[in-house]
N, C-alpha and C. Protein backbone atom coordinates (compact mmCIF):
# COMPACT_ATOMS: atom_id res chain seq x y z
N UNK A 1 -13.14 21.72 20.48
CA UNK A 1 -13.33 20.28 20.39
C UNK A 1 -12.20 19.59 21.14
N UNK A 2 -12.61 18.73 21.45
CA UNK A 2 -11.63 17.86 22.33
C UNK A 2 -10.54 16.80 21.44
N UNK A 3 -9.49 16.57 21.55
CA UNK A 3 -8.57 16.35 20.99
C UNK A 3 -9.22 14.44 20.46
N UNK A 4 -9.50 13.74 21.33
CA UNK A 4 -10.33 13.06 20.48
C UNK A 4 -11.13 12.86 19.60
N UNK A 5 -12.07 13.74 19.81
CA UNK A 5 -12.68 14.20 18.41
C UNK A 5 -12.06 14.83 16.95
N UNK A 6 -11.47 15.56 17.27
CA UNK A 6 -10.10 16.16 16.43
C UNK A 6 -9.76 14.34 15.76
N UNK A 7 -8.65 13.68 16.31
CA UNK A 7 -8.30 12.55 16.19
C UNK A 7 -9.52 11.71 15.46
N UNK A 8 -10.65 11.50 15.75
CA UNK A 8 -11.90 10.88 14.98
C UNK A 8 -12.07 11.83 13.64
N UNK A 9 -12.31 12.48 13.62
CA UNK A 9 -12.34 13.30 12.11
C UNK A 9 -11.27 13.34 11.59
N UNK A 10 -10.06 13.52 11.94
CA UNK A 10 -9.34 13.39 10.96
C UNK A 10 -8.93 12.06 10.03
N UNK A 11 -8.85 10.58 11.22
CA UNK A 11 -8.98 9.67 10.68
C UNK A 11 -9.63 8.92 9.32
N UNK A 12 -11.49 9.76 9.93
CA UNK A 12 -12.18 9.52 8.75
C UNK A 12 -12.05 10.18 7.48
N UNK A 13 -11.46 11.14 7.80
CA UNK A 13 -11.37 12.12 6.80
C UNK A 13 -10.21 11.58 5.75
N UNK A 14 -9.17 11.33 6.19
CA UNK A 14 -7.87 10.50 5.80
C UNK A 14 -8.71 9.04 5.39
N UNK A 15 -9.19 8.28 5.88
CA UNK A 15 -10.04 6.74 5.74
C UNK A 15 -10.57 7.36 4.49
N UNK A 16 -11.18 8.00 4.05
CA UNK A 16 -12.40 8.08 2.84
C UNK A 16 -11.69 8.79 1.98
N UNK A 17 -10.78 9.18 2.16
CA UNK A 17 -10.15 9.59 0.84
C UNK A 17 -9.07 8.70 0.56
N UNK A 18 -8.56 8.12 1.69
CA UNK A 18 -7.67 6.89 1.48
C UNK A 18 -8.40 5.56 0.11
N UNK A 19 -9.72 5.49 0.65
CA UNK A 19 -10.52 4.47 -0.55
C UNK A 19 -11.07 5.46 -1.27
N UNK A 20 -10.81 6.56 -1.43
CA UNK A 20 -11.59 6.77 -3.06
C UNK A 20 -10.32 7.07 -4.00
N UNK A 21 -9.03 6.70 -3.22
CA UNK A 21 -7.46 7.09 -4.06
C UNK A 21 -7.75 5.72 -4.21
N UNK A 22 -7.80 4.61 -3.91
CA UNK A 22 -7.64 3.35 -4.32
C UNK A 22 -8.57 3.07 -5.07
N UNK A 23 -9.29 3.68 -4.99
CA UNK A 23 -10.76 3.61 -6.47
C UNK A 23 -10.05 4.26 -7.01
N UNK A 24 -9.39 4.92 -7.19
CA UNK A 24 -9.06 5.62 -8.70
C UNK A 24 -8.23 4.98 -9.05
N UNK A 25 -7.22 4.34 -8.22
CA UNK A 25 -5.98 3.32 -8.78
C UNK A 25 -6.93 2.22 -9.33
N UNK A 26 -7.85 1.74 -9.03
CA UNK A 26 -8.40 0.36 -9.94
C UNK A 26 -8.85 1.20 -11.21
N UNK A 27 -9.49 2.24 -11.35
CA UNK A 27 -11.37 2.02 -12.32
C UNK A 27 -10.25 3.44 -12.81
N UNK A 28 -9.09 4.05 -12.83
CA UNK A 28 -8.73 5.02 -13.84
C UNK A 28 -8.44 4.12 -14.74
N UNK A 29 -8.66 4.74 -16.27
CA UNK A 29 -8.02 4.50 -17.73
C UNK A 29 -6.91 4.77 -18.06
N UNK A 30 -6.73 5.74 -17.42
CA UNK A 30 -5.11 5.97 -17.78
C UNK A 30 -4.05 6.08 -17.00
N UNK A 31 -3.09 5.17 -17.11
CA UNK A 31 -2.37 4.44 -15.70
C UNK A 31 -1.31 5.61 -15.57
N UNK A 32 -1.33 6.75 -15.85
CA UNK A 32 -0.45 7.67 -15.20
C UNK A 32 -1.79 8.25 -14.30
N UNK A 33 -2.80 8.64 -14.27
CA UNK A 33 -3.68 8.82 -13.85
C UNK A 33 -3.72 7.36 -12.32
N UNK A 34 -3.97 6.83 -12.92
CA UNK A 34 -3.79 5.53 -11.78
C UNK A 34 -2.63 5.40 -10.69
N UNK A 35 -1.66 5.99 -11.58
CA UNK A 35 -0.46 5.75 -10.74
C UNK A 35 -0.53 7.08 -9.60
N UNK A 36 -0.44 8.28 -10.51
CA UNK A 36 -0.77 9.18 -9.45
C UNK A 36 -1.90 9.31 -8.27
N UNK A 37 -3.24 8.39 -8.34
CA UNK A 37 -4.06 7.94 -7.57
C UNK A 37 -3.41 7.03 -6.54
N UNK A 38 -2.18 6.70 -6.96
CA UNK A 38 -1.78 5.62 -5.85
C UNK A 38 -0.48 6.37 -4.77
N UNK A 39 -0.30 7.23 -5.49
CA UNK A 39 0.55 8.32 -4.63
C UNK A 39 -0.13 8.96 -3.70
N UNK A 40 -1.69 9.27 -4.12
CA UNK A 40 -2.18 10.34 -3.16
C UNK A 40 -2.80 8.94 -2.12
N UNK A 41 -2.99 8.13 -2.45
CA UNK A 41 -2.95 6.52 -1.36
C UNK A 41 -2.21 6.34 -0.25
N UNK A 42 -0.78 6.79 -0.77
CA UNK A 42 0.07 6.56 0.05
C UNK A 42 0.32 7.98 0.82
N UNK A 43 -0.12 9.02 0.52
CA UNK A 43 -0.35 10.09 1.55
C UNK A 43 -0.91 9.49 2.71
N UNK A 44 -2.42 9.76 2.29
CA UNK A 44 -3.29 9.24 3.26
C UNK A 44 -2.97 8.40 3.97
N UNK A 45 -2.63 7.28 3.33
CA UNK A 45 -2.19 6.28 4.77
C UNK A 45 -0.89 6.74 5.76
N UNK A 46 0.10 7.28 4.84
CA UNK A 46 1.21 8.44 6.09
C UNK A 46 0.08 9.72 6.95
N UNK A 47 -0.86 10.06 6.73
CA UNK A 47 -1.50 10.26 7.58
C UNK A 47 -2.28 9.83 8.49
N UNK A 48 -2.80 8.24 8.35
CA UNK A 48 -3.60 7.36 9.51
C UNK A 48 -1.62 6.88 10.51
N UNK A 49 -0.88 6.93 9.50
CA UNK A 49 0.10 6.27 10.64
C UNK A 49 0.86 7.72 11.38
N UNK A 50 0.23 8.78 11.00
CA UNK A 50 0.57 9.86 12.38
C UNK A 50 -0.28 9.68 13.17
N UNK A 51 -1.28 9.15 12.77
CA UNK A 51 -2.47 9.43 14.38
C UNK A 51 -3.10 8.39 14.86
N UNK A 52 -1.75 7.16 14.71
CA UNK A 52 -1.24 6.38 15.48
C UNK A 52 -0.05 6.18 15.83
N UNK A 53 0.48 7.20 15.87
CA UNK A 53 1.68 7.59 16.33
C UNK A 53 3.08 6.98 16.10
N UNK A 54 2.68 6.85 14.75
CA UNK A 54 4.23 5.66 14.13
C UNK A 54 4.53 6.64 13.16
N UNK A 55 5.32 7.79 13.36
CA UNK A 55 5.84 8.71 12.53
C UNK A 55 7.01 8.01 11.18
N UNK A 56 8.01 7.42 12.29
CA UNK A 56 8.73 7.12 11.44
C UNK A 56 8.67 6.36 10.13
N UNK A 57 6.87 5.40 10.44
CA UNK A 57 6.45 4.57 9.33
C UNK A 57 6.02 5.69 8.64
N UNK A 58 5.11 6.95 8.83
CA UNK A 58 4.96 7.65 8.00
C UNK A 58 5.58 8.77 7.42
N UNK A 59 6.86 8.57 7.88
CA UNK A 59 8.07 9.26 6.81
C UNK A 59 8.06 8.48 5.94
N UNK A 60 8.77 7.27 6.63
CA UNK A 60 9.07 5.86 5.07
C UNK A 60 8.32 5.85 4.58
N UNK A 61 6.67 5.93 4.74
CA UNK A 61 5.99 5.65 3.64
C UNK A 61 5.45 7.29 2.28
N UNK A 62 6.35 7.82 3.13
CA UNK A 62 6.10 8.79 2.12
C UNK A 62 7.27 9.32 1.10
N UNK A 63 8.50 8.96 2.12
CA UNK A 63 9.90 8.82 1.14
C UNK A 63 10.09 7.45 0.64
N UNK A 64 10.08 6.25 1.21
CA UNK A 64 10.18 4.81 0.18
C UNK A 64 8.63 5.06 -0.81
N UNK A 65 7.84 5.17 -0.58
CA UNK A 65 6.56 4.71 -1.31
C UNK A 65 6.07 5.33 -2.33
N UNK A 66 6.11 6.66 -1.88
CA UNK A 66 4.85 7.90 -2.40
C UNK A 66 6.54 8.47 -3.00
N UNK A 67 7.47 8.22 -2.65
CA UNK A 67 9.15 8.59 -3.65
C UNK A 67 9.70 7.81 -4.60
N UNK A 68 10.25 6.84 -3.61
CA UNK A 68 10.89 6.41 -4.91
C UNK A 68 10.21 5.01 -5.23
N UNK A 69 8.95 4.43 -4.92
CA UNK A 69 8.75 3.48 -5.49
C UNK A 69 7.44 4.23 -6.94
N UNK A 70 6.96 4.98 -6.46
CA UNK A 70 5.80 5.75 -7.89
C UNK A 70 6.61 6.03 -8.92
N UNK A 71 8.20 6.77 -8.38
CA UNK A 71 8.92 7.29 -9.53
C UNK A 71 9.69 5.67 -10.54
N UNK A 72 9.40 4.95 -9.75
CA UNK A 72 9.93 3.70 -10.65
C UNK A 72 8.49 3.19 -11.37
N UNK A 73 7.64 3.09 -10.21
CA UNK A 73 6.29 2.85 -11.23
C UNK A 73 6.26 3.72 -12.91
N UNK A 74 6.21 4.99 -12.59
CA UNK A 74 6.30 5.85 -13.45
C UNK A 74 7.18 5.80 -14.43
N UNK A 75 8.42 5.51 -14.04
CA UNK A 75 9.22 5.23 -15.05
C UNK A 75 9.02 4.25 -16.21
N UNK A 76 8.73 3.14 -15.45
CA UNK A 76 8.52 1.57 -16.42
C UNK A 76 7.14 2.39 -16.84
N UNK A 77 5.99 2.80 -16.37
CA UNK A 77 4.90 3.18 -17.29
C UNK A 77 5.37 4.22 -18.83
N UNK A 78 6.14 4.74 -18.37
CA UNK A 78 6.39 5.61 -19.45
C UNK A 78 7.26 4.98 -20.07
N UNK A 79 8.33 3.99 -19.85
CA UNK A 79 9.26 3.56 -20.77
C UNK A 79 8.11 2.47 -21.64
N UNK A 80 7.40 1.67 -20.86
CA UNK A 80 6.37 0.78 -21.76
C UNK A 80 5.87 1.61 -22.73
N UNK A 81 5.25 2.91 -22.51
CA UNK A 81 4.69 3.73 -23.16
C UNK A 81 3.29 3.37 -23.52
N UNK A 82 2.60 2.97 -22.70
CA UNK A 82 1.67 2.51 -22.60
C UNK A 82 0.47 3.44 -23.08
N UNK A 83 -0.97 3.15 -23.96
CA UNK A 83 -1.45 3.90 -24.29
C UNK A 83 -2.44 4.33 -23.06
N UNK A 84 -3.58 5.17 -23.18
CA UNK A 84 -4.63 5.55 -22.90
C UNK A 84 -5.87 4.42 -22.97
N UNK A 85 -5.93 4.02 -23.62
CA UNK A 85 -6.98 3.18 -23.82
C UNK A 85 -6.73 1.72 -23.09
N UNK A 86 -8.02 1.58 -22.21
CA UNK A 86 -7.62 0.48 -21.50
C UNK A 86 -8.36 -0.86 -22.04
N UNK A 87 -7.97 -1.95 -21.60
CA UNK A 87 -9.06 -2.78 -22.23
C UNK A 87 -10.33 -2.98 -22.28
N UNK A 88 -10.93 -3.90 -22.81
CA UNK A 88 -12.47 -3.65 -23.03
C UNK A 88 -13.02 -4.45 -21.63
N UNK A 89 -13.90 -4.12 -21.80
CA UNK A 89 -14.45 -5.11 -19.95
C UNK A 89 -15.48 -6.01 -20.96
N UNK A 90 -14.79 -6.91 -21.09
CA UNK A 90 -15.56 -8.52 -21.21
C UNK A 90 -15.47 -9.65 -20.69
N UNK A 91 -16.75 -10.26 -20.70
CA UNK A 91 -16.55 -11.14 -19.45
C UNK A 91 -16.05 -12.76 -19.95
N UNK A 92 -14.81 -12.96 -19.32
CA UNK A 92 -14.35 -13.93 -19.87
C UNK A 92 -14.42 -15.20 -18.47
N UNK A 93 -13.96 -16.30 -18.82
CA UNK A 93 -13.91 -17.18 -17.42
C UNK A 93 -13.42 -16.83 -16.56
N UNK A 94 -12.11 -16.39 -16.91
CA UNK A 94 -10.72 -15.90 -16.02
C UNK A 94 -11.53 -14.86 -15.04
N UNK A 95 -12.10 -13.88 -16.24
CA UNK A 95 -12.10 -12.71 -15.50
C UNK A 95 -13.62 -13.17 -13.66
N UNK A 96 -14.43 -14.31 -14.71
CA UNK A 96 -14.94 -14.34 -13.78
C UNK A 96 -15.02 -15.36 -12.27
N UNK A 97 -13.40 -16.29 -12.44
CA UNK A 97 -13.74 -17.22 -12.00
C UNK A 97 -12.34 -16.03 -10.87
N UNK A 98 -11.86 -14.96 -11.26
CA UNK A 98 -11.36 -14.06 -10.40
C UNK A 98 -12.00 -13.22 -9.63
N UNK A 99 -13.11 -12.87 -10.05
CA UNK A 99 -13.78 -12.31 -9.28
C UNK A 99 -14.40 -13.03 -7.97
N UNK A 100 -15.00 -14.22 -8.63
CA UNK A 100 -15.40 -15.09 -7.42
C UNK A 100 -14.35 -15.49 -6.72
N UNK A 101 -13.17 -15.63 -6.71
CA UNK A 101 -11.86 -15.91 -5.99
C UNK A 101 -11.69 -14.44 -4.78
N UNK A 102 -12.28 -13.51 -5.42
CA UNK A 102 -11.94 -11.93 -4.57
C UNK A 102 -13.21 -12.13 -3.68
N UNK A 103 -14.46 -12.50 -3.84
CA UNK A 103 -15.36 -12.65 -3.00
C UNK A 103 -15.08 -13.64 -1.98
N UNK A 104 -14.92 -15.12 -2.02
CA UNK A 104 -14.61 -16.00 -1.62
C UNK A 104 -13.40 -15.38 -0.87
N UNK A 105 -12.18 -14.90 -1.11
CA UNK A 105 -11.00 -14.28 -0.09
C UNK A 105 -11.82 -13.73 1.15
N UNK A 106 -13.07 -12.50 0.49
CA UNK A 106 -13.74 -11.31 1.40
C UNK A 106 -14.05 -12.55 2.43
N UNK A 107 -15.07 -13.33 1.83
CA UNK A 107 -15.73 -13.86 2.85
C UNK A 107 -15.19 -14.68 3.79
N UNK A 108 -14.11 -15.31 3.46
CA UNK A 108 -13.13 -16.38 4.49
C UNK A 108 -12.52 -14.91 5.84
N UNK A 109 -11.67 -14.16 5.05
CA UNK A 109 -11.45 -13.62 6.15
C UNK A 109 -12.22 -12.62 7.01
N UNK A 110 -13.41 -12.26 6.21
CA UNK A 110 -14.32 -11.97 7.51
C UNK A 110 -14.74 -12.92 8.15
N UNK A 111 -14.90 -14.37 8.25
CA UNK A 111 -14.83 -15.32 8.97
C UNK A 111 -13.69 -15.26 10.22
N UNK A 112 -12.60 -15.31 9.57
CA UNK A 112 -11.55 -15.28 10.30
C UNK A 112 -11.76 -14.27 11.46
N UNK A 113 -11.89 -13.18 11.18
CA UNK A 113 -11.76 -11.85 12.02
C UNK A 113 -12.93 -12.03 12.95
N UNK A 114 -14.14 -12.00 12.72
CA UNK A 114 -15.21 -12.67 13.53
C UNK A 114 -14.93 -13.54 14.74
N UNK A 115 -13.55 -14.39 14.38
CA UNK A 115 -13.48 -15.82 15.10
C UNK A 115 -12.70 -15.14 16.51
N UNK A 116 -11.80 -14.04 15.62
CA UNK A 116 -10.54 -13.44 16.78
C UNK A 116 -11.00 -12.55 18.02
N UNK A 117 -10.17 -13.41 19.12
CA UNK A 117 -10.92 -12.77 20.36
C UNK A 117 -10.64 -10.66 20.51
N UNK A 118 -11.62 -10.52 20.85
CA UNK A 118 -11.02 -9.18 21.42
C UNK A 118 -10.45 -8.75 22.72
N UNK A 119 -9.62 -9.04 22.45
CA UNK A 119 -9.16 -8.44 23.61
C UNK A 119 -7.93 -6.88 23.30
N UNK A 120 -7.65 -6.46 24.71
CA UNK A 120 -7.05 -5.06 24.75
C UNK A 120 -5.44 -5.29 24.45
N UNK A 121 -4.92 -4.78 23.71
CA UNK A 121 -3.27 -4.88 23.01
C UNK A 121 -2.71 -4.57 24.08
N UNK A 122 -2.20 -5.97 24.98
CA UNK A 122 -1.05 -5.67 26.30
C UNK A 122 0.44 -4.69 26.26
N UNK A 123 0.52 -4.55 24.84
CA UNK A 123 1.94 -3.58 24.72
C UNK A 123 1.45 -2.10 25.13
N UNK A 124 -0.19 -1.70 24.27
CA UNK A 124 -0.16 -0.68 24.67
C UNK A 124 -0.67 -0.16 26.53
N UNK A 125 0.13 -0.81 27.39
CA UNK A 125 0.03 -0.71 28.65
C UNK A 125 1.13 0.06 29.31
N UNK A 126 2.06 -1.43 28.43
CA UNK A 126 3.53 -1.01 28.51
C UNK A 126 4.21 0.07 28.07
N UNK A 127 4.87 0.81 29.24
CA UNK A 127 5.62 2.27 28.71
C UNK A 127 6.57 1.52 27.70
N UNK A 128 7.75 0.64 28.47
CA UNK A 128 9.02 0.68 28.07
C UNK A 128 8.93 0.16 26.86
N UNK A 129 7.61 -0.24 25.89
CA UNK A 129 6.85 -0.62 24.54
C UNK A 129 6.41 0.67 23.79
N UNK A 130 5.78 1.00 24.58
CA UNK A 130 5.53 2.38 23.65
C UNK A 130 6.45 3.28 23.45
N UNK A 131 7.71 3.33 24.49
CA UNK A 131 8.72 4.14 24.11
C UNK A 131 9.99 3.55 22.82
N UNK A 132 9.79 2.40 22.44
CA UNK A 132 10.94 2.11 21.09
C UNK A 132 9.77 2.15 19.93
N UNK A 133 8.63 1.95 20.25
CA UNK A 133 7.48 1.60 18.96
C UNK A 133 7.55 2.67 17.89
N UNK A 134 7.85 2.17 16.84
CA UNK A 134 7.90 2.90 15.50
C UNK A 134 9.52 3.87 15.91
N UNK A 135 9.97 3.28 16.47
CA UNK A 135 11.48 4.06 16.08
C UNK A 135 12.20 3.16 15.36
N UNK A 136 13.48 4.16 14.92
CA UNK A 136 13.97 3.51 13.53
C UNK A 136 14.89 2.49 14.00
N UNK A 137 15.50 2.38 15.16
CA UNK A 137 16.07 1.39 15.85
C UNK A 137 15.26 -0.07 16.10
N UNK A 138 13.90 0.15 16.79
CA UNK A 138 13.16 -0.92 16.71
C UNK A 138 12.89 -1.50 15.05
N UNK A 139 12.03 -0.54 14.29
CA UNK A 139 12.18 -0.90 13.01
C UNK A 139 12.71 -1.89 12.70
N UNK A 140 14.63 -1.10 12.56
CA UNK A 140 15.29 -1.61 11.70
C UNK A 140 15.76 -3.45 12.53
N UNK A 141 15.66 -3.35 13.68
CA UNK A 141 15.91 -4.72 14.52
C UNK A 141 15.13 -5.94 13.77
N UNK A 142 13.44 -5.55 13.64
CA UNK A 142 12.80 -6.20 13.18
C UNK A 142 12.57 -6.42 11.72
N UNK A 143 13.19 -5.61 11.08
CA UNK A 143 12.92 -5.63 9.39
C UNK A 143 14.45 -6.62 8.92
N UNK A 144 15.51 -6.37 9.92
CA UNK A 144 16.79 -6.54 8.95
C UNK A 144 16.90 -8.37 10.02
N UNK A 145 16.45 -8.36 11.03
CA UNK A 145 16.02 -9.79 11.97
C UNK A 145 14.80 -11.08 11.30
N UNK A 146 13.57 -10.56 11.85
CA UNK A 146 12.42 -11.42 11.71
C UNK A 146 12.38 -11.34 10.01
N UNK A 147 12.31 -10.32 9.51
CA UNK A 147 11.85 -9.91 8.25
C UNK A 147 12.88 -9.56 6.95
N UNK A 148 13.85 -10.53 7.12
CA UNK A 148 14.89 -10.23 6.44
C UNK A 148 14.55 -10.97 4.76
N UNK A 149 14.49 -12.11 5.39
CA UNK A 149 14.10 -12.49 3.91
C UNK A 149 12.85 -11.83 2.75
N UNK A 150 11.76 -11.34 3.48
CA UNK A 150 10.52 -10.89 2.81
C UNK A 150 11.33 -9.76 2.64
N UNK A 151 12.03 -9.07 2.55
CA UNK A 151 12.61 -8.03 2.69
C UNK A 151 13.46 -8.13 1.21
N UNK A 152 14.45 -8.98 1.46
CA UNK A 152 15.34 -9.11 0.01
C UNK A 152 14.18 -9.97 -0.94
N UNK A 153 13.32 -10.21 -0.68
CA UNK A 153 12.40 -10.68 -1.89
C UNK A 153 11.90 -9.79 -2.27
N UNK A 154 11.68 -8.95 -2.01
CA UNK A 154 10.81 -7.46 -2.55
C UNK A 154 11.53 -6.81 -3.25
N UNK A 155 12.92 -6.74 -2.62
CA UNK A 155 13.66 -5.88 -3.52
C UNK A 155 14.03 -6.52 -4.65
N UNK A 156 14.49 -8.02 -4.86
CA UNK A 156 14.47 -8.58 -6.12
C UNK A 156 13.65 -8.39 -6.82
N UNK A 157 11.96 -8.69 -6.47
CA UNK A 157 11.22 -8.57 -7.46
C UNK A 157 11.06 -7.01 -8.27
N UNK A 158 11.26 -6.09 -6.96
CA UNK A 158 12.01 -5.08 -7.93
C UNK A 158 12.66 -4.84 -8.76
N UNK A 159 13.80 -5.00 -8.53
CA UNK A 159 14.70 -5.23 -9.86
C UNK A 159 14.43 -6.18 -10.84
N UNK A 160 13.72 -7.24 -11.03
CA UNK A 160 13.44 -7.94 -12.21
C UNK A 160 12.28 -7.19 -12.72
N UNK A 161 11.17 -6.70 -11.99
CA UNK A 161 10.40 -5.82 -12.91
C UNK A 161 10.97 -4.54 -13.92
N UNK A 162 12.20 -3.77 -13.09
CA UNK A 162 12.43 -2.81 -14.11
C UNK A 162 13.30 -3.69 -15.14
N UNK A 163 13.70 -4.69 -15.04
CA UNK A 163 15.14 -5.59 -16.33
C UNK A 163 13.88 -5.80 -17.10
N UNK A 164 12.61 -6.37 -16.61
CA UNK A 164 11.62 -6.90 -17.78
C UNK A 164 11.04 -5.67 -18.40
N UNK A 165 11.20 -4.41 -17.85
CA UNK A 165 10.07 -3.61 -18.41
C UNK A 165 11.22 -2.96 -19.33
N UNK A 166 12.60 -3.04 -19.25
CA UNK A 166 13.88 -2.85 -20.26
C UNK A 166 14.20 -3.57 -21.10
N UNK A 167 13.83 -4.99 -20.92
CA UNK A 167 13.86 -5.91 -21.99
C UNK A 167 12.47 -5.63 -23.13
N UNK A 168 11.30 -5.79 -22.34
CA UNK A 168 10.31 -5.21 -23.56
C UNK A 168 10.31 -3.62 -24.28
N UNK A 169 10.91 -2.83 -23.70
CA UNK A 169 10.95 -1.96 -24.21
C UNK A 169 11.90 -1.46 -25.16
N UNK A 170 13.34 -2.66 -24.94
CA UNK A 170 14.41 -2.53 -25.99
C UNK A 170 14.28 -1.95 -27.33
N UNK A 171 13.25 -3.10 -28.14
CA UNK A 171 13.39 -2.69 -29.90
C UNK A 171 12.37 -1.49 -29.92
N UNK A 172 11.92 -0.85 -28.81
CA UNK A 172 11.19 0.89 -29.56
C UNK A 172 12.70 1.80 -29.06
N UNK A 173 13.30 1.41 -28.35
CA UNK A 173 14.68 2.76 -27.36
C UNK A 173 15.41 2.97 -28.84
């Protein structure tokens, strides 16, 4: 087989198990179960970003993501101590005036995308583009530059999730 083809199957192959790990992160009952569904998520997608050739994103996403962000998930799940039993599925306003909010999202931005011209990505033309792309130098230019602030916001909200999931869990420790 020709290396494109190779490249097409594997994609899909990675694509469809990529959404049936994210089906298991919604519709599992039991959020260690869920959580580990979201690890094998973040495989898969470190495998669509090898065969687009951004290695270094799919290291990080397999040492930041599928490492140490599950093992913190995991942690606060188990320090909550959360049971097995999930809630009941009843249909309340909330639940349904959210759902129509998730449809209404679908449908705007398939609008959107519809609207966007196609045209061919001028970088990938460019050598002296494809030669820094996904290195950790370019990366880090653009994460600690353009993206600095979304950057320290993430990590805060990090840390206030594990202080809250230590504060509720205080009077069982």
């Amino acid at each position: 087989m020709t290396s494109a083809i190779v490249e097409q199957v594997l994609f899909w192959f990675f694509a469809v198990f990529t959404i049936a790990a994210a089906s298991g992160v919604i519709f599992a009952r039991n959020p260690i179960a869920s959580a580990m569904s979201l690890v094998a998520t973040f495989f898969f997608l470190a495998g669509i970003y090898v065969l687009l050739w951004a290695h270094t994103i799919a290291a990080l996403q397999v040492l930041v993501y599928a490492g140490a962000i599950m093992v913190l998930f995991l942690f606060v799940i188990m320090l909550l101590s959360l049971s097995d039993h999930g809630p009941v599925m009843t249909f309340s306003p909330t639940r349904i005036a959210g759902g129509a909010s998730v449809v209404g999202l679908f449908v705007a931005l398939t609008a959107v995308f519809r609207k966007l011209p196609v045209t061919e990505l001028s970088w990938t033309t460019d050598p002296a583009k494809l030669k820094t792309f996904g290195s950790i130098k370019h990366l880090g230019e653009i994460m600690y530059t353009q993206w600095l602030f979304p950057f320290e916001a993430v990590s805060l909200l990090l840390l206030v999730a594990i202080l809250g999931a230590v504060v509720v869990a205080k009077p069982r420790i």
